[in-house]
Structure formats: structure tokens, C-alpha cells
C-alpha atoms as a PDB file:
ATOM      1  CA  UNK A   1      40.777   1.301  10.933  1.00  0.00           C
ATOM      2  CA  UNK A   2      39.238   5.141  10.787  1.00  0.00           C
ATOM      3  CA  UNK A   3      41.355   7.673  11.153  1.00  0.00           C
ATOM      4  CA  UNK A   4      40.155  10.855  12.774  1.00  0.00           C
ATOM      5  CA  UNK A   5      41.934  14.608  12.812  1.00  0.00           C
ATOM      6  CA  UNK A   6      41.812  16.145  16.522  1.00  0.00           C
ATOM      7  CA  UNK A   7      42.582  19.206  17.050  1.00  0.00           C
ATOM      8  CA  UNK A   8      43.357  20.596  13.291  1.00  0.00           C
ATOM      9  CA  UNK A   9      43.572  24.403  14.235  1.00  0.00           C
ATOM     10  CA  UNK A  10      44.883  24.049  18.102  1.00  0.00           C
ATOM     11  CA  UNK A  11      47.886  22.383  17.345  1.00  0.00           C
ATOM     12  CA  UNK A  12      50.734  21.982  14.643  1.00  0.00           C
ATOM     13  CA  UNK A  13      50.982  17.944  14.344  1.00  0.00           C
ATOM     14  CA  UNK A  14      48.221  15.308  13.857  1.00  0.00           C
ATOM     15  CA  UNK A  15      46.873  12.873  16.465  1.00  0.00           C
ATOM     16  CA  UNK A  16      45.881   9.263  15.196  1.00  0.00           C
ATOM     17  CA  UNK A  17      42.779   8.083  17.001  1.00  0.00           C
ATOM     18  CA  UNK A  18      42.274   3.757  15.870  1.00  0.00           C
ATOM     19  CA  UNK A  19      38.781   3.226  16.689  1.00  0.00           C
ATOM     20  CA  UNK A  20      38.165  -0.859  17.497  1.00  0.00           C
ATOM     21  CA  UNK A  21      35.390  -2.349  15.285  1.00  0.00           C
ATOM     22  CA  UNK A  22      32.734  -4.310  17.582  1.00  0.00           C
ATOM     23  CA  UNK A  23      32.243  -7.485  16.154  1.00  0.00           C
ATOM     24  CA  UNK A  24      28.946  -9.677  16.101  1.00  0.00           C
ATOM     25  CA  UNK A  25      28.797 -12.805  18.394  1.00  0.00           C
ATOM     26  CA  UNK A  26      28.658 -14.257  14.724  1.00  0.00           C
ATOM     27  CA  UNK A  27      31.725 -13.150  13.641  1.00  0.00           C
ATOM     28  CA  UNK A  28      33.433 -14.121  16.878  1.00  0.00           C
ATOM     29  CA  UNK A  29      32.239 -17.667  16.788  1.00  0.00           C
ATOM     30  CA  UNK A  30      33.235 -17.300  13.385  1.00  0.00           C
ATOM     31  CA  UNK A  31      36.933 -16.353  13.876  1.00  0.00           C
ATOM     32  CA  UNK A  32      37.312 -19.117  17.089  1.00  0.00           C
ATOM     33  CA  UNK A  33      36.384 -21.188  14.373  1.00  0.00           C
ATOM     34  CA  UNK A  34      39.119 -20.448  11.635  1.00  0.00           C
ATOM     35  CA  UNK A  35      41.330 -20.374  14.574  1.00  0.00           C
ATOM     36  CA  UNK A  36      40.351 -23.790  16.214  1.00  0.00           C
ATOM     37  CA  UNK A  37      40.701 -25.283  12.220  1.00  0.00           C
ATOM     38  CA  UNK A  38      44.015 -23.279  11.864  1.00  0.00           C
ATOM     39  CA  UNK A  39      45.486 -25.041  14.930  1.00  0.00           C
ATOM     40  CA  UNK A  40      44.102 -28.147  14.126  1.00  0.00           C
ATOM     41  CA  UNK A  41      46.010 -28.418  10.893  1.00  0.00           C
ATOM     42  CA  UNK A  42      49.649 -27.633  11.858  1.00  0.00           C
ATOM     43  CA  UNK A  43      48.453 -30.208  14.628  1.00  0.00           C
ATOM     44  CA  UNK A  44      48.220 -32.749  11.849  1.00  0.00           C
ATOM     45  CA  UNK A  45      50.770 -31.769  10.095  1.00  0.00           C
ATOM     46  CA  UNK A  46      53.190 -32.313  12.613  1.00  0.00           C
ATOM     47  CA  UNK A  47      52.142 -35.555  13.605  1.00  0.00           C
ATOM     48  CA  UNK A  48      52.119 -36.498   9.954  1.00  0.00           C
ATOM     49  CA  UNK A  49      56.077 -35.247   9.710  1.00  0.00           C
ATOM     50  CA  UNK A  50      56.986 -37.161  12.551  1.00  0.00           C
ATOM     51  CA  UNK A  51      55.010 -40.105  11.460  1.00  0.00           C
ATOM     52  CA  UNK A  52      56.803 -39.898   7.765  1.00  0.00           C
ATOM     53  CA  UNK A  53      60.346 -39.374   9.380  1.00  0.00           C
ATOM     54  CA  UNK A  54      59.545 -42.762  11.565  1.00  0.00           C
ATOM     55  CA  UNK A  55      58.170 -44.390   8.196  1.00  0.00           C
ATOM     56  CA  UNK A  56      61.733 -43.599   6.547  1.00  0.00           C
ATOM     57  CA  UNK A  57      63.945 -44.591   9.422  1.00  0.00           C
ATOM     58  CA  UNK A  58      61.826 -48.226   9.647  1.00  0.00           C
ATOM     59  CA  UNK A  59      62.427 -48.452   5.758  1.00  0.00           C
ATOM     60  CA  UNK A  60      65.785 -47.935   5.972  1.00  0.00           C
ATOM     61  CA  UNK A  61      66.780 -50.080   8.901  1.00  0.00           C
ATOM     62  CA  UNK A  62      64.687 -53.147   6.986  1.00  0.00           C
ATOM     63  CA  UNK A  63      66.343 -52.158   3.509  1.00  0.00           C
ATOM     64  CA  UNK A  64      69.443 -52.365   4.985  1.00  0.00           C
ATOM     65  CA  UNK A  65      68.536 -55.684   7.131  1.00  0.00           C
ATOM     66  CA  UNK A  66      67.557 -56.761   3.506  1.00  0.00           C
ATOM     67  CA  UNK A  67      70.801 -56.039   2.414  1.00  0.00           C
ATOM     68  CA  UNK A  68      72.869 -57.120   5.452  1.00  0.00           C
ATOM     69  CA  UNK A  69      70.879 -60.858   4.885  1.00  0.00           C
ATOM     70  CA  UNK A  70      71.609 -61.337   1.142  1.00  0.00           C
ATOM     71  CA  UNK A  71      75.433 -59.951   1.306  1.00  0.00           C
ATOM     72  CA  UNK A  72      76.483 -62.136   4.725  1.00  0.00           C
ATOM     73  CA  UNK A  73      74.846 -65.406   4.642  1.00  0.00           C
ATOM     74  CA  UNK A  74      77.085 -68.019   3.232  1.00  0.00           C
ATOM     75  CA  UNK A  75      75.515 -71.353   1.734  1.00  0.00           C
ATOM     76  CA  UNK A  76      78.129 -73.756   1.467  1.00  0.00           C
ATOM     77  CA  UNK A  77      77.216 -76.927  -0.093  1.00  0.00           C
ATOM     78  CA  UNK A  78      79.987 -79.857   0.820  1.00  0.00           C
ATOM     79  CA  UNK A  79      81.127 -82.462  -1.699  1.00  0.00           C
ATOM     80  CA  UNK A  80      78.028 -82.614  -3.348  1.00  0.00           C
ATOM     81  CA  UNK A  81      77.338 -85.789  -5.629  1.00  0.00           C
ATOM     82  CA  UNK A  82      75.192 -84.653  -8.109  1.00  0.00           C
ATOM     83  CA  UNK A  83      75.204 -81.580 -10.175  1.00  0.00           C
ATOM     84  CA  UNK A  84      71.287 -81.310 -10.188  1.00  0.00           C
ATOM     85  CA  UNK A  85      71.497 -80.807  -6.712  1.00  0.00           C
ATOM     86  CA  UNK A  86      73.491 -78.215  -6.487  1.00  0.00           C
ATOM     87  CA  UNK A  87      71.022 -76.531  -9.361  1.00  0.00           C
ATOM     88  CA  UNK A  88      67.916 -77.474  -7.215  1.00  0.00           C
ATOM     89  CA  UNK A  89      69.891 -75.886  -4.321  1.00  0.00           C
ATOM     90  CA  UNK A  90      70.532 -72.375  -5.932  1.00  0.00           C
ATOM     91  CA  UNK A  91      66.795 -72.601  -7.420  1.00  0.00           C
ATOM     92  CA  UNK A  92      66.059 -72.346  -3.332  1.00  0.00           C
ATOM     93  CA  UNK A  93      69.007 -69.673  -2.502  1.00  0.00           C
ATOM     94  CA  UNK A  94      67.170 -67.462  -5.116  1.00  0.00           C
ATOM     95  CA  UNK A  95      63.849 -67.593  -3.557  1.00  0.00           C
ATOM     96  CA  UNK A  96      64.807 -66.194  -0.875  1.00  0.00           C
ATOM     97  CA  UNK A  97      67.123 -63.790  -2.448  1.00  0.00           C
ATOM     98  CA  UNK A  98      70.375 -65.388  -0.920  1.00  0.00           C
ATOM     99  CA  UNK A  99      73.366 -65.434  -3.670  1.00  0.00           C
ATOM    100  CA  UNK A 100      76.568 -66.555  -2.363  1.00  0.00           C
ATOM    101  CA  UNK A 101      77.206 -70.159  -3.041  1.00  0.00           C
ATOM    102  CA  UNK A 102      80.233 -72.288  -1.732  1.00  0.00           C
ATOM    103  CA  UNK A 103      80.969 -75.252  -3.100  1.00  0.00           C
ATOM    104  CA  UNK A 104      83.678 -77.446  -1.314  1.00  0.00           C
ATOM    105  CA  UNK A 105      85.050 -80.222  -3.904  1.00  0.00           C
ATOM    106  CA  UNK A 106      81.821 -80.581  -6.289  1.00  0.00           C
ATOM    107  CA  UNK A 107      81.905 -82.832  -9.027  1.00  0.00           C
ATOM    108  CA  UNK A 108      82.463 -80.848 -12.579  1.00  0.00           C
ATOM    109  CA  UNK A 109      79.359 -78.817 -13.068  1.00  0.00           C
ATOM    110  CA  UNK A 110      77.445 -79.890 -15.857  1.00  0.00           C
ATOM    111  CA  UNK A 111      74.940 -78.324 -17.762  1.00  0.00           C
ATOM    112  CA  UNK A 112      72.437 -80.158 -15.260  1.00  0.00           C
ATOM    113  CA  UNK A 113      73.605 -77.921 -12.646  1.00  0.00           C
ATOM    114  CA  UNK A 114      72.141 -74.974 -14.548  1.00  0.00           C
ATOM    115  CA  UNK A 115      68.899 -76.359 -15.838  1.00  0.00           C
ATOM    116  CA  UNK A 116      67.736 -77.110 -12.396  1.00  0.00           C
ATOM    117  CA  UNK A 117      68.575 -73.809 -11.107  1.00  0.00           C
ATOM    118  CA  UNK A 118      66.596 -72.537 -13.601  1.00  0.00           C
ATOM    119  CA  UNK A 119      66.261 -68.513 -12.919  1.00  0.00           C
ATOM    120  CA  UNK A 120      69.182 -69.184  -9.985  1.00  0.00           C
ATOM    121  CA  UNK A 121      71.692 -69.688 -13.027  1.00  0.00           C
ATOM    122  CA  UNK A 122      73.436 -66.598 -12.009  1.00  0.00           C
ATOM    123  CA  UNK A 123      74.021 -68.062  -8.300  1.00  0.00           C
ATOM    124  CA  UNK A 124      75.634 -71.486 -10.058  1.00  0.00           C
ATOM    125  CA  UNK A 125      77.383 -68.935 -12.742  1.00  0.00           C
ATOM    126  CA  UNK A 126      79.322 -67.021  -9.249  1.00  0.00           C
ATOM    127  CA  UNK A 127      79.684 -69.852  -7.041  1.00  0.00           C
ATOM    128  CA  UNK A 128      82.794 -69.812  -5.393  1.00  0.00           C
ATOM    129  CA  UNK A 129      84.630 -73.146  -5.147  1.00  0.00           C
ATOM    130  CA  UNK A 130      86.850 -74.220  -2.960  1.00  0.00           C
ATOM    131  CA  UNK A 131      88.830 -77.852  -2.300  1.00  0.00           C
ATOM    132  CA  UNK A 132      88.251 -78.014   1.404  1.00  0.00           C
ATOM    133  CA  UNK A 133      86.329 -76.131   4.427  1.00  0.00           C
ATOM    134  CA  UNK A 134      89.316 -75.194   5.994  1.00  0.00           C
ATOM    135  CA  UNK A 135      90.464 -73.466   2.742  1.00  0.00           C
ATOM    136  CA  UNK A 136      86.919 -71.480   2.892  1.00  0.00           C
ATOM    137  CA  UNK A 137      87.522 -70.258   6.110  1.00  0.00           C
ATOM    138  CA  UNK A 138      90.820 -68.983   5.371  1.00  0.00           C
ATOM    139  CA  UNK A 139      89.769 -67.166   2.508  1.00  0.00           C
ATOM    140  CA  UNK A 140      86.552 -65.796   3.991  1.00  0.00           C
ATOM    141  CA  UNK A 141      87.024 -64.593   7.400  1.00  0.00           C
ATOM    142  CA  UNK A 142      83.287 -66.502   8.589  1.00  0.00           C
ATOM    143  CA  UNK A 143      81.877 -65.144  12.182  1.00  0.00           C
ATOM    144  CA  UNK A 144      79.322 -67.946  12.890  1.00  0.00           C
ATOM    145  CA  UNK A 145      79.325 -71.462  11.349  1.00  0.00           C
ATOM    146  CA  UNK A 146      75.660 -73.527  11.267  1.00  0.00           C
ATOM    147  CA  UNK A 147      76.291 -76.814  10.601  1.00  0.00           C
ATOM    148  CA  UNK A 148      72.793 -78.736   9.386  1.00  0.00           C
ATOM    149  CA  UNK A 149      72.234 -82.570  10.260  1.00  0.00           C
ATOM    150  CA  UNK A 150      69.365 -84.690   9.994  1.00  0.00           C
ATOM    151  CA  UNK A 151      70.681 -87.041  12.743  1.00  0.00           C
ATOM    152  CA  UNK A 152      70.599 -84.700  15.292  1.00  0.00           C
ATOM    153  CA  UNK A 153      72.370 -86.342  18.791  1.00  0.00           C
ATOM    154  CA  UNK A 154      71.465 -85.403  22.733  1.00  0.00           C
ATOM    155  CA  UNK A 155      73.202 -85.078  25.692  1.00  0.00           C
ATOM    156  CA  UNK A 156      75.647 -87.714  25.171  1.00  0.00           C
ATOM    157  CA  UNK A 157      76.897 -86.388  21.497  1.00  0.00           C
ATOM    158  CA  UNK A 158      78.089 -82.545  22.674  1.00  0.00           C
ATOM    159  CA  UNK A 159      78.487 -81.779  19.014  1.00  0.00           C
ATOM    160  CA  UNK A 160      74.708 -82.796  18.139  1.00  0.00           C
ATOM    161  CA  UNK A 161      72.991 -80.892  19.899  1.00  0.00           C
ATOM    162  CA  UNK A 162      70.614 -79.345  17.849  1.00  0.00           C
ATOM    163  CA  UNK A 163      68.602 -76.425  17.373  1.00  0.00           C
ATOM    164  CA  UNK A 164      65.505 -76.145  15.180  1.00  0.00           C
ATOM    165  CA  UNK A 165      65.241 -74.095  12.114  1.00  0.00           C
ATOM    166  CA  UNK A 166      62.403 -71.110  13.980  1.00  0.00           C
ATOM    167  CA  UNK A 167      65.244 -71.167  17.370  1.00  0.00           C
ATOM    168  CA  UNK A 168      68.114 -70.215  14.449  1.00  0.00           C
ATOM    169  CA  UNK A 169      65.838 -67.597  12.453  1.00  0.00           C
ATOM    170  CA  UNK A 170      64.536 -65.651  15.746  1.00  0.00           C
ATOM    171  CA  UNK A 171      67.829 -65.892  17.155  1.00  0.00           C
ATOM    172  CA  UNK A 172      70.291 -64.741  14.566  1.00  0.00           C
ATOM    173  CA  UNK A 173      72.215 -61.401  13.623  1.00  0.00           C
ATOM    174  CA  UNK A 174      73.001 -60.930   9.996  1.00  0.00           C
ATOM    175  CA  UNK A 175      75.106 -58.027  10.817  1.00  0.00           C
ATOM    176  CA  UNK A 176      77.986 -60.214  10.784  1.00  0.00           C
ATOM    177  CA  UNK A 177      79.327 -63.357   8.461  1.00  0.00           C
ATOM    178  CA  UNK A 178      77.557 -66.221   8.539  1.00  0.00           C
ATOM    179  CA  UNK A 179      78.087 -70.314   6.914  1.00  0.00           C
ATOM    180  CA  UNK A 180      75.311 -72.870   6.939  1.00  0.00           C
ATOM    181  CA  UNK A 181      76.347 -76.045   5.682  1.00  0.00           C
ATOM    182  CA  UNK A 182      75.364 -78.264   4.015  1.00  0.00           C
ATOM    183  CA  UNK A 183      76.417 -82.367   3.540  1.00  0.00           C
ATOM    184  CA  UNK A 184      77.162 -85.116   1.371  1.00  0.00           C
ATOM    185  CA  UNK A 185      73.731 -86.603  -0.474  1.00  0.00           C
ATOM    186  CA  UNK A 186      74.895 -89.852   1.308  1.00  0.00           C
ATOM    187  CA  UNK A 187      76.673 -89.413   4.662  1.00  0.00           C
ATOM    188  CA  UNK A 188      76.081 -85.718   5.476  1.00  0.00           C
ATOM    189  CA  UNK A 189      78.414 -83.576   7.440  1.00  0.00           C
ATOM    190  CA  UNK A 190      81.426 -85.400   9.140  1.00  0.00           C
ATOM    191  CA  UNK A 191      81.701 -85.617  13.305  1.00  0.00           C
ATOM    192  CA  UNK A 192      84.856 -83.208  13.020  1.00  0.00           C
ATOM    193  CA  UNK A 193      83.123 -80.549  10.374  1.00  0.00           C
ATOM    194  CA  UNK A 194      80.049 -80.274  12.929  1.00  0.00           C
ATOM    195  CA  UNK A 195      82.543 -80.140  15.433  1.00  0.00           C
ATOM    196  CA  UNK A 196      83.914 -77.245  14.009  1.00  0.00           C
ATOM    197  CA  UNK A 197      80.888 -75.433  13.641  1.00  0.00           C
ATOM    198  CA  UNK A 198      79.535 -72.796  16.033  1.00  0.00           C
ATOM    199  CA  UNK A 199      76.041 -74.395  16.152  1.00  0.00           C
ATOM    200  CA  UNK A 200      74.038 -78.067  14.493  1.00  0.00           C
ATOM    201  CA  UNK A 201      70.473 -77.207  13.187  1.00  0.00           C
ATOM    202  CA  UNK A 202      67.938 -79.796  12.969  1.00  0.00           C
ATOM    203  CA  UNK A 203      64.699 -80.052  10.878  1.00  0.00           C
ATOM    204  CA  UNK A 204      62.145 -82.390  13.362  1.00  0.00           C
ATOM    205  CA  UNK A 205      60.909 -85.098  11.334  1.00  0.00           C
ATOM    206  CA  UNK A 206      59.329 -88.871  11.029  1.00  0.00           C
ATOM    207  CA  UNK A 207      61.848 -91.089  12.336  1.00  0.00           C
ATOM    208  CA  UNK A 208      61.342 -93.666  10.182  1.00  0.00           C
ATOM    209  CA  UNK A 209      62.766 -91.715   7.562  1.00  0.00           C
ATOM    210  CA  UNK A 210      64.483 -88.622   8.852  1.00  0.00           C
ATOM    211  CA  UNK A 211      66.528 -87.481   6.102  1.00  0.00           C
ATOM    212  CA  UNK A 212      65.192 -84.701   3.624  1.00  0.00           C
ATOM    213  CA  UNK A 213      66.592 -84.100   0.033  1.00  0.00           C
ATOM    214  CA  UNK A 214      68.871 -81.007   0.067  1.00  0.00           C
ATOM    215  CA  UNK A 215      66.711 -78.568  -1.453  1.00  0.00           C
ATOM    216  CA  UNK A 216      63.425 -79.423   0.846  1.00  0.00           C
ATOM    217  CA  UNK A 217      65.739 -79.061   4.165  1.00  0.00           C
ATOM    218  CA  UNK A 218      67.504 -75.805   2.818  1.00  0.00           C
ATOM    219  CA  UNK A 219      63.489 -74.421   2.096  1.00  0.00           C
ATOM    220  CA  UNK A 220      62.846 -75.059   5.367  1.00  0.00           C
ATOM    221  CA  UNK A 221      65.751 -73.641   7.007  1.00  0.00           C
ATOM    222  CA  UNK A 222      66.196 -70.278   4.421  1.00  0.00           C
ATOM    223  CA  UNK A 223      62.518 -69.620   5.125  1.00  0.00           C
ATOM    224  CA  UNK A 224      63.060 -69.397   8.668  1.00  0.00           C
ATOM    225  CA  UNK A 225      65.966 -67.103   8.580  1.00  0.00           C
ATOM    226  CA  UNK A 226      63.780 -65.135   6.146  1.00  0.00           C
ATOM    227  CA  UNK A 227      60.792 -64.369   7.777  1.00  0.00           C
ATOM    228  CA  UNK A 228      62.455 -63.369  10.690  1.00  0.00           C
ATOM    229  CA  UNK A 229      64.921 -60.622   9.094  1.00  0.00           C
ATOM    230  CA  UNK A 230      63.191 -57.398   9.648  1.00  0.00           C
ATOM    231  CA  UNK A 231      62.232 -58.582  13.496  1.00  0.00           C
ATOM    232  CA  UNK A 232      65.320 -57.783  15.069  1.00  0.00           C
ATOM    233  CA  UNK A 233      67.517 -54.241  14.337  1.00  0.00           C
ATOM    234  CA  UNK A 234      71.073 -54.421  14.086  1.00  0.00           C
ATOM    235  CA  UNK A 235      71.790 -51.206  15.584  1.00  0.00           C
ATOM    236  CA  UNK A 236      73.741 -51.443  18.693  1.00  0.00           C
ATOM    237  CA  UNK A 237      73.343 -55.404  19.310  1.00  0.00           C
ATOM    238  CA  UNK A 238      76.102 -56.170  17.271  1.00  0.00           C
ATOM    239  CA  UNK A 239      76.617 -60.440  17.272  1.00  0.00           C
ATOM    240  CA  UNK A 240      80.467 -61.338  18.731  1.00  0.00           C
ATOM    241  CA  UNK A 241      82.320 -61.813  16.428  1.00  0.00           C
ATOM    242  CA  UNK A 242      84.889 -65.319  15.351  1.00  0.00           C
ATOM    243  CA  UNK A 243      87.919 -63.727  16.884  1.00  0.00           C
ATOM    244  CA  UNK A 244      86.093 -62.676  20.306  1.00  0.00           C
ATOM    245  CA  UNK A 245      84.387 -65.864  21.076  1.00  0.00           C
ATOM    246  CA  UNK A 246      88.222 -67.252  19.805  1.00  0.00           C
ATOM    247  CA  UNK A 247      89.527 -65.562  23.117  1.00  0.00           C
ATOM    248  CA  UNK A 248      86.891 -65.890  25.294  1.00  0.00           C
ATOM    249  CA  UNK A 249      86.877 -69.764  24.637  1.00  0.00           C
ATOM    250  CA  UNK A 250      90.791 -69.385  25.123  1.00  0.00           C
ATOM    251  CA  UNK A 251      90.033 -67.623  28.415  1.00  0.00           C
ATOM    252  CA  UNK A 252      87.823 -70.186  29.573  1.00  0.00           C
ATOM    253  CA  UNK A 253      90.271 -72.919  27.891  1.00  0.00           C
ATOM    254  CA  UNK A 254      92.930 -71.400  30.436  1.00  0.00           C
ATOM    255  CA  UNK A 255      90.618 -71.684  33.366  1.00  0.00           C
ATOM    256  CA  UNK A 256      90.379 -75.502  32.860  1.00  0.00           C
ATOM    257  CA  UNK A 257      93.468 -76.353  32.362  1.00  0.00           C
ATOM    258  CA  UNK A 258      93.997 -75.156  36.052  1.00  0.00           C
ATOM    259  CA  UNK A 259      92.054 -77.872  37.159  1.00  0.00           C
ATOM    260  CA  UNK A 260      93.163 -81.523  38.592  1.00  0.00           C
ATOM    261  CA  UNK A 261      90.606 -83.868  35.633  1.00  0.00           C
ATOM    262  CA  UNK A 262      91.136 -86.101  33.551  1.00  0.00           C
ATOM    263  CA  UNK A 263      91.809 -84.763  29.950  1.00  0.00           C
ATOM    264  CA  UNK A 264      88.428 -85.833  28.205  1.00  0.00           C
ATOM    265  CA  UNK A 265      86.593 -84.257  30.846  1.00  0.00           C
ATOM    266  CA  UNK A 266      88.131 -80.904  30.012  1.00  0.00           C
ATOM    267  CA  UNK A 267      87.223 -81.425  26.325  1.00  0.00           C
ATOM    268  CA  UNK A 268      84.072 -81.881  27.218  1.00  0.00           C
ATOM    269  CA  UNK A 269      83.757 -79.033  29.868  1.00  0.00           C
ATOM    270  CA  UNK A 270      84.981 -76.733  26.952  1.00  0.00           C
ATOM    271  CA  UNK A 271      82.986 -77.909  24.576  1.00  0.00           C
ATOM    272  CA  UNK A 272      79.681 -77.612  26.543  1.00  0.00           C
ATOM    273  CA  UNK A 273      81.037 -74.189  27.073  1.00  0.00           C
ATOM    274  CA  UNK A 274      81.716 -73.010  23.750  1.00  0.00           C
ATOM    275  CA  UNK A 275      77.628 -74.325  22.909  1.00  0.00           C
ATOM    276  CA  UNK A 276      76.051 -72.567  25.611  1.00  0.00           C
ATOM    277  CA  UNK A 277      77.984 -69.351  23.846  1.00  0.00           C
ATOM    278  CA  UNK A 278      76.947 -70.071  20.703  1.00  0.00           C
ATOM    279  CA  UNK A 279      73.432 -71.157  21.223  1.00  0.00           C
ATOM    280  CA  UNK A 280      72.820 -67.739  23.454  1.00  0.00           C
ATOM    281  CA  UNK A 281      74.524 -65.522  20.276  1.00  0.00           C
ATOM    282  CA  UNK A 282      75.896 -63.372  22.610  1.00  0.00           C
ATOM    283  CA  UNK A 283      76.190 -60.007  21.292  1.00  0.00           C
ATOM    284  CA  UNK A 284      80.067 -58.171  21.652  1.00  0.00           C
ATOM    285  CA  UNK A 285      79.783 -56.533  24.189  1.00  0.00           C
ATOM    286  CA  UNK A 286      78.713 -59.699  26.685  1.00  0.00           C
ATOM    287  CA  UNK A 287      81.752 -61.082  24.834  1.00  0.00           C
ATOM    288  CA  UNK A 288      83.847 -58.213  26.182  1.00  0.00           C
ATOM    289  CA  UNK A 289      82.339 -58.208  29.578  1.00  0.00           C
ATOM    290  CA  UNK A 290      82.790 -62.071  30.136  1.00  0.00           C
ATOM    291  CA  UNK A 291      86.255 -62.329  28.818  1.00  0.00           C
ATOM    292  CA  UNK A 292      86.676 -59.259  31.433  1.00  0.00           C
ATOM    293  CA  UNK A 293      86.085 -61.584  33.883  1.00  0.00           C
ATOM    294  CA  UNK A 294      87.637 -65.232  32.725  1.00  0.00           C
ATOM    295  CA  UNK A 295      90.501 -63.059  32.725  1.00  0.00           C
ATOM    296  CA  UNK A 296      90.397 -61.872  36.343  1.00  0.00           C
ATOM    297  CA  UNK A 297      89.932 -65.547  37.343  1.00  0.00           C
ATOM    298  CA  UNK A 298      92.546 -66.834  35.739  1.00  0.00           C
ATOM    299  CA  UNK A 299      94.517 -64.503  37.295  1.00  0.00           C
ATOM    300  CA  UNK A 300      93.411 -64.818  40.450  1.00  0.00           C
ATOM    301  CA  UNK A 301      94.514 -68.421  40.441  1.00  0.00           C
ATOM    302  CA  UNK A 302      97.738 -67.841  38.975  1.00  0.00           C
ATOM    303  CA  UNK A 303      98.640 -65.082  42.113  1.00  0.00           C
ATOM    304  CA  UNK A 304      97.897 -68.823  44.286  1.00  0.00           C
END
């Protein structure tokens, strides 16, 4: 900027004249330039802040997935013959970084036990062990109970009716407490502990020889639920939890007692019931909404 004097004997005060500077069609090109590449890097650096801030929430949501699936998945391993097995079975658990072991009424846990876990020691070390299942579920208050079988039923056994190892990976919500179980070496699960369960698992196999050793069926299963951990967010699809599927199967236990059938027939009619609900792992809030409405019914009929 020049600055020229006007006027220096006419009047008293000075008069600042800024003369513009013409600039070559070189230097304007030039400028445009530094100005296109100015723009162009806060453009990038934008996107790369909001890519970064998306990069941390994704690593947070599957850290604490990650965390949700080792801290709420149950194994619980049920009179178990043999203490190599249970060894072999916590050799598995740590693979796929699962650590809480049940044991219901083991047999004394011999240095076997640990020598087949090999680097799962720690998971046969902090197994918690209890003399029944109903003495588990008292103590820990369990919001979904798998119950695994290798001789899975159909139509005609309401309690068999299974579900393959992918269905129960895809499907799950670790965001609450979950049991699988696992049988006797010999006989499996009982009728009345599948029963109990929320859901039977199934591994398809040969027939002729359809029951796997412990360790191969809980691979199967624990790689299922594993590969499928970071595919579904816990945020705001919450699973129901035990005590509202407890009422809504109340609700719907109410409903049938209303009507004129024969007594089995109502067993059955709330048992299909209470295994369409748990196949479909509703989340909560469909809990809430279709208790909501068992509970209108039934009060519908009452008011007849």
C-alpha cells in the first residue's frame, strides 16, 4: 500500500490515498490456486474428523459388545462325569474368551481337570459350583436359558424344538444374562431341565451317530455366538428380560385358563407360547407392548 500526501500546504490534516496494485493474470491464477488448495484441505480435514469420531464410536460400541459377551454368558456344565472334560471344556471357553464356568454337582476336580484346560486353568481355578440348577438360578438372577441337546425332537416334543447353533449366534443379545447348558457325558440334559430352559439348540449331524463329545459341540456353538458379536448393537434393542417374559407368560397363562379345554391342552397352548417368545428374542419393549395388551384381554373377559 503507497501512501500519498494531498494537499500538504491547503489544509491542516493529512488525506490517505490506498492505491490498489494490478495484479498479472499470473498472479491471479496463482492466488485461485492457493485458494482452491486452501479450501480443499479444511475440506479433508473435516471429513477426516468426522470419519475418526465414527471410527471411535464403532470401537467403542464393539469393545464394549466384547465386554458385554465375556462378562454375561454363563457356561454351565451339568453333573459332569469326568474331570478331563470339564478341563477340555474350559480349554474351549478360553478360546473364545468366555470365563464364567458353572458347574452343577461335578465330581471332585482332580488335577486332570487342570491339565486339559491347559492355558484355561484360570477358568477351572474360578468356576463356580453349585449342587443343583435351581440353586444357580437363585443365586444368579439368569435372563435367557439355552439348553443344548443332541436329540433334538419336532412338533410332537414342544420342549425339543430346536434351533441351530448360526439361528442362536445371529439372533442373540448379550446385553443381558445368559446360561447355555450343558449335559451329562451319558444321558444329557433331563426332559424337565430343557423344559425349563428358554430355548434347545441343536448341532445337525449324521444320524447314525448324533452325539458329539462336549468340547467339539461347545466349539461349535461358542464359535457361533462369537462371530456374530460385533453384528448387532446393543443400544436401544435391549433383550426382555426373565422377569418380563415371567409376566407376560403369566398374562397369557391367565388368558387360557379362561377357556373351556382340557388341562394338557392348556399346557401345551402355553408352552408353544412361551417358544414362539423365546425363539423371536423379543426385545423389552415388545415385551411391554404385548403384556399391554394380554392385559386388556383378560380384562375384557373378566367385565363378561
Amino acid at each position: 500500500m503507497e501512501l500519498i500526501k494531498i494537499g500538504d500546504a491547503a489544509v491542516s490534516e493529512q488525506k490517505v490515498v490506498e492505491t490498489a496494485s494490478v495484479s498479472s493474470p499470473d498472479e491471479k491464477e496463482k492466488s485461485n490456486s492457493e485458494k482452491k488448495a486452501t479450501s480443499t484441505k479444511k475440506s479433508k480435514s473435516r471429513v477426516q474428523s468426522r470419519g475418526t469420531a465414527r471410527d471411535k464410536l464403532v470401537r467403542e460400541q464393539e469393545e464394549k459388545e466384547i465386554s458385554l459377551f465375556k462378562e454375561n454368558i454363563y457356561i454351565v456344565f451339568v453333573e459332569c462325569e469326568t474331570p478331563g472334560n470339564i478341563g477340555f471344556l474350559a480349554r474351549t471357553m478360553a478360546n473364545f474368551g468366555l470365563k464364567n464356568l458353572v458347574l452343577i454337582n461335578p465330581p471332585t476336580l482332580t488335577k486332570e481337570a487342570f491339565y486339559q484346560a491347559t492355558h484355561g486353568k484360570y477358568i477351572v481355578e474360578n468356576a463356580k459350583i453349585f449342587p443343583t440348577l435351581d440353586d444357580f438360578y437363585q443365586s444368579q438372577r439368569i435372563d435367557f436359558k439355552v439348553a443344548s441337546t443332541g436329540m433334538a425332537g419336532g412338533s410332537y416334543n414342544l420342549s425339543r424344538i430346536p434351533i441351530k447353533p448360526e439361528e442362536l449366534g445371529k439372533s442373540m443379545n448379550v446385553s443381558n444374562k445368559i446360561a447355555i447348558l450343558f449335559g451329562r457325558e451319558g444321558d444329557g440334559l433331563s426332559n424337565k431341565e430343557i423344559g425349563d430352559c428358554d430355548i434347545c439348540v441343536s448341532i445337525p449331524t449324521d444320524p447314525t451317530y448324533p452325539i458329539m463329545n462336549i468340547s467339539h459341540a461347545a466349539a461349535i456353538i461358542f464359535y457361533e455366538l462369537f462371530k456374530n458379536k460385533h453384528e448387532y448393537g446393543v443400544e436401544g434393542i435391549n433383550e426382555s428380560t426373565e422377569l418380563e417374559k415371567e409376566y407376560l407368560i403369566k398374562d397369557m397363562k391367565a388368558l387360557i385358563d379362561y377357556l373351556d379345554i382340557p388341562d394338557h391342552k392348556k399346557r401345551n397352548g402355553l408352552k408353544t407360547f412361551n417358544n414362539i417368545i423365546s425363539r423371536a428374542f423379543i426385545t423389552g419393549r415388545e415385551a411391554h407392548t404385548l403384556k399391554g395388551i394380554l392385559r386388556r384381554l383378560k380384562n375384557k373377559i373378566g367385565e363378561q
